[in-house]
C-alpha atoms as a PDB file:
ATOM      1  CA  UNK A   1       0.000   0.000   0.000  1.00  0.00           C
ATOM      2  CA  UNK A   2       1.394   3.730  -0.899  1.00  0.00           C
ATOM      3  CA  UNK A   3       1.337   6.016   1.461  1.00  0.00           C
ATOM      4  CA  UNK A   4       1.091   9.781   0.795  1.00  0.00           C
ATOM      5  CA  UNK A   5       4.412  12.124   1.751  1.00  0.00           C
ATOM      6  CA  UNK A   6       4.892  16.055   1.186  1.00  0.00           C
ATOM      7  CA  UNK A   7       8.314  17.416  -0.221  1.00  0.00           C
ATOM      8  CA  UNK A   8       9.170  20.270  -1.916  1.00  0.00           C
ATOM      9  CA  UNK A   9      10.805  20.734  -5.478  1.00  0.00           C
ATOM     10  CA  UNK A  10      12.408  23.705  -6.984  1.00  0.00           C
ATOM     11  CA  UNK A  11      10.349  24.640 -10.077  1.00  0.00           C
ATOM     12  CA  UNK A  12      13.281  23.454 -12.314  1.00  0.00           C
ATOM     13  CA  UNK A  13      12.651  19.634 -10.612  1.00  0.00           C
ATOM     14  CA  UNK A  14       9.008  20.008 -11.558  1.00  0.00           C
ATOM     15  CA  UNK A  15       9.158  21.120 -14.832  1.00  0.00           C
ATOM     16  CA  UNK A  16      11.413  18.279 -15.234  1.00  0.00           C
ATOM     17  CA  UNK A  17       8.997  15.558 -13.501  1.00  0.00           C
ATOM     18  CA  UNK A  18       6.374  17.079 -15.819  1.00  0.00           C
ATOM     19  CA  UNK A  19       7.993  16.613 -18.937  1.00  0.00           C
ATOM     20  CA  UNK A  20       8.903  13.189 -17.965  1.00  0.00           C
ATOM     21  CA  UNK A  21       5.206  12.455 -16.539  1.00  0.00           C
ATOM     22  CA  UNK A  22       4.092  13.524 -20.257  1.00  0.00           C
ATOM     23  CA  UNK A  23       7.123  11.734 -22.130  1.00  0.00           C
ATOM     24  CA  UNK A  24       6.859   8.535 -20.146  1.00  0.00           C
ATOM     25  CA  UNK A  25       2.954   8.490 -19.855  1.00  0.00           C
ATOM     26  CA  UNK A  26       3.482   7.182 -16.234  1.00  0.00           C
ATOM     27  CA  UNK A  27       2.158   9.408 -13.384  1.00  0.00           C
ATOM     28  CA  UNK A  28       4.480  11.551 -11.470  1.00  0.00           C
ATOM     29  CA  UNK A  29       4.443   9.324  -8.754  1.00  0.00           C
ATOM     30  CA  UNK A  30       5.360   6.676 -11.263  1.00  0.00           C
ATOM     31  CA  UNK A  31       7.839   8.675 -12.329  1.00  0.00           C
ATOM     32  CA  UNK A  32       9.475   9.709  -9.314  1.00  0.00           C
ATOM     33  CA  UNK A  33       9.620   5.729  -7.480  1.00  0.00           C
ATOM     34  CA  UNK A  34      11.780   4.794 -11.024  1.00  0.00           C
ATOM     35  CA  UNK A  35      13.823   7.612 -10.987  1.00  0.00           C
ATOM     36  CA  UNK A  36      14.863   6.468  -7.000  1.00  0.00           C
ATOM     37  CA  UNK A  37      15.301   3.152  -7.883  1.00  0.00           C
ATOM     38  CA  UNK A  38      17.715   3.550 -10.601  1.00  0.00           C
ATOM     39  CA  UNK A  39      19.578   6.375  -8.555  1.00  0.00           C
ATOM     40  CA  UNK A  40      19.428   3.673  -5.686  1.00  0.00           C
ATOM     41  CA  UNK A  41      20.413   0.907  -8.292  1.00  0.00           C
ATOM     42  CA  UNK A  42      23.145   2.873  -9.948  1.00  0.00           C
ATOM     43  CA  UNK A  43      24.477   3.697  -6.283  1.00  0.00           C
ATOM     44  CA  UNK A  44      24.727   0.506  -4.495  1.00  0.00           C
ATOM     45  CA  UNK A  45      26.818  -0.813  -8.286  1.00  0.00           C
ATOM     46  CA  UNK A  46      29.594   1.957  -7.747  1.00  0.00           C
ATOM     47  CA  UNK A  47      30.219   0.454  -4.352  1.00  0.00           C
ATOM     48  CA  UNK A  48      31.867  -2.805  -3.156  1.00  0.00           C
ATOM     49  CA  UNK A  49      30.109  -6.309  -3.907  1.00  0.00           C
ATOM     50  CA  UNK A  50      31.208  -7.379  -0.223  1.00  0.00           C
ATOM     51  CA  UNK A  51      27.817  -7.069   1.273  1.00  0.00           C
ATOM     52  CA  UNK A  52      26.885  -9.925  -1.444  1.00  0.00           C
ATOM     53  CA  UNK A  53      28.795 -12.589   0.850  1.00  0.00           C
ATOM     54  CA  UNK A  54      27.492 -11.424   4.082  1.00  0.00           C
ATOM     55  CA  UNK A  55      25.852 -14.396   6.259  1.00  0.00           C
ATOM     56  CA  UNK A  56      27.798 -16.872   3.697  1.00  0.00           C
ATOM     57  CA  UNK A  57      31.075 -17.419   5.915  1.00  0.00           C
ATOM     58  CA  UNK A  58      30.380 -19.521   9.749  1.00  0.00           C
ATOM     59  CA  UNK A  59      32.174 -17.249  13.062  1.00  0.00           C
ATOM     60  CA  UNK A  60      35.471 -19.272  12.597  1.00  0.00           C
ATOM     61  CA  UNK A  61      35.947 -18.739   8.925  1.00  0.00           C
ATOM     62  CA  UNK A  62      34.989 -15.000   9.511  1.00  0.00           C
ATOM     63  CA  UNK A  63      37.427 -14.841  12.842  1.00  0.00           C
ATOM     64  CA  UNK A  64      39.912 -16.777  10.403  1.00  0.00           C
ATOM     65  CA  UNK A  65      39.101 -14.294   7.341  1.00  0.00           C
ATOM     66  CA  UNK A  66      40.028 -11.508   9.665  1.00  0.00           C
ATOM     67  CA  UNK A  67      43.436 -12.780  10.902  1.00  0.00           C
ATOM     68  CA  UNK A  68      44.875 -13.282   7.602  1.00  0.00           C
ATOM     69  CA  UNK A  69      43.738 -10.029   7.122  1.00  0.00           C
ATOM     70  CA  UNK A  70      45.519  -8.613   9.975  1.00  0.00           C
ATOM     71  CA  UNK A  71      48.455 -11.190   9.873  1.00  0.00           C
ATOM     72  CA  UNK A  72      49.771  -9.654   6.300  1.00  0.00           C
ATOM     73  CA  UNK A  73      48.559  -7.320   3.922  1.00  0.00           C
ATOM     74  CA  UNK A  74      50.239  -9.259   0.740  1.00  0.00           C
ATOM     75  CA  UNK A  75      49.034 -13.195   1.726  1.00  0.00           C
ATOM     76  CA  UNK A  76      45.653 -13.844   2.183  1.00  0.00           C
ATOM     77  CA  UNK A  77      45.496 -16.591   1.006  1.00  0.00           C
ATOM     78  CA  UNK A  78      43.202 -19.355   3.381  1.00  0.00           C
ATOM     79  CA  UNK A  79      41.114 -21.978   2.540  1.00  0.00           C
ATOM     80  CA  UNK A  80      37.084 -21.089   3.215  1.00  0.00           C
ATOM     81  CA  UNK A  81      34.637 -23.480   1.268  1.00  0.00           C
ATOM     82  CA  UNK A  82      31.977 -21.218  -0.529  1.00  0.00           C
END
C-alpha cells in the first residue's frame, strides 16, 4: 500500500517531472519511485560487492578471514569453502 508524503521541489525539478510524466505516460508518482530506484540501483553498483557474501562465511571462517587479514597485507590466502 502507498502512502502519501509532502516534499518540496524547486520549479526546475518540476518542470522536469512534468515533462517526464508527459514523455513517459506514467504518473508523477510513477515517475518519481523509477527515478529512486535507478539512482538507488546505480548507487549501491559503484560500491563494493562485499555485502553480497554477508551471512555466507560460519564465526570461525569469519574470525579466520580476519586474521589473515591482519596477519599480512600481501598473503591472504586461506582456505574457506563457498
Amino acid at each position: 500500500m502507498k502512502r502519501a508524503v509532502n516534499f518540496r521541489l524547486s520549479s526546475q525539478t518540476l518542470a522536469a517531472l512534468s515533462r517526464l510524466e508527459k514523455k513517459m505516460h506514467l504518473s508523477k508518482t510513477a515517475v518519481i519511485e523509477k527515478a529512486i530506484l535507478f539512482y538507488v540501483k546505480k548507487e549501491l553498483s559503484n560500491q563494493s560487492h562485499i555485502l553480497e557474501f554477508a551471512g555466507m562465511l560460519s564465526d570461525k571462517e569469519a574470525d579466520l578471514m580476519l586474521k589473515a587479514i591482519e596477519t599480512t597485507k600481501h598473503n591472504k590466502d586461506i582456505d574457506i569453502d563457498l
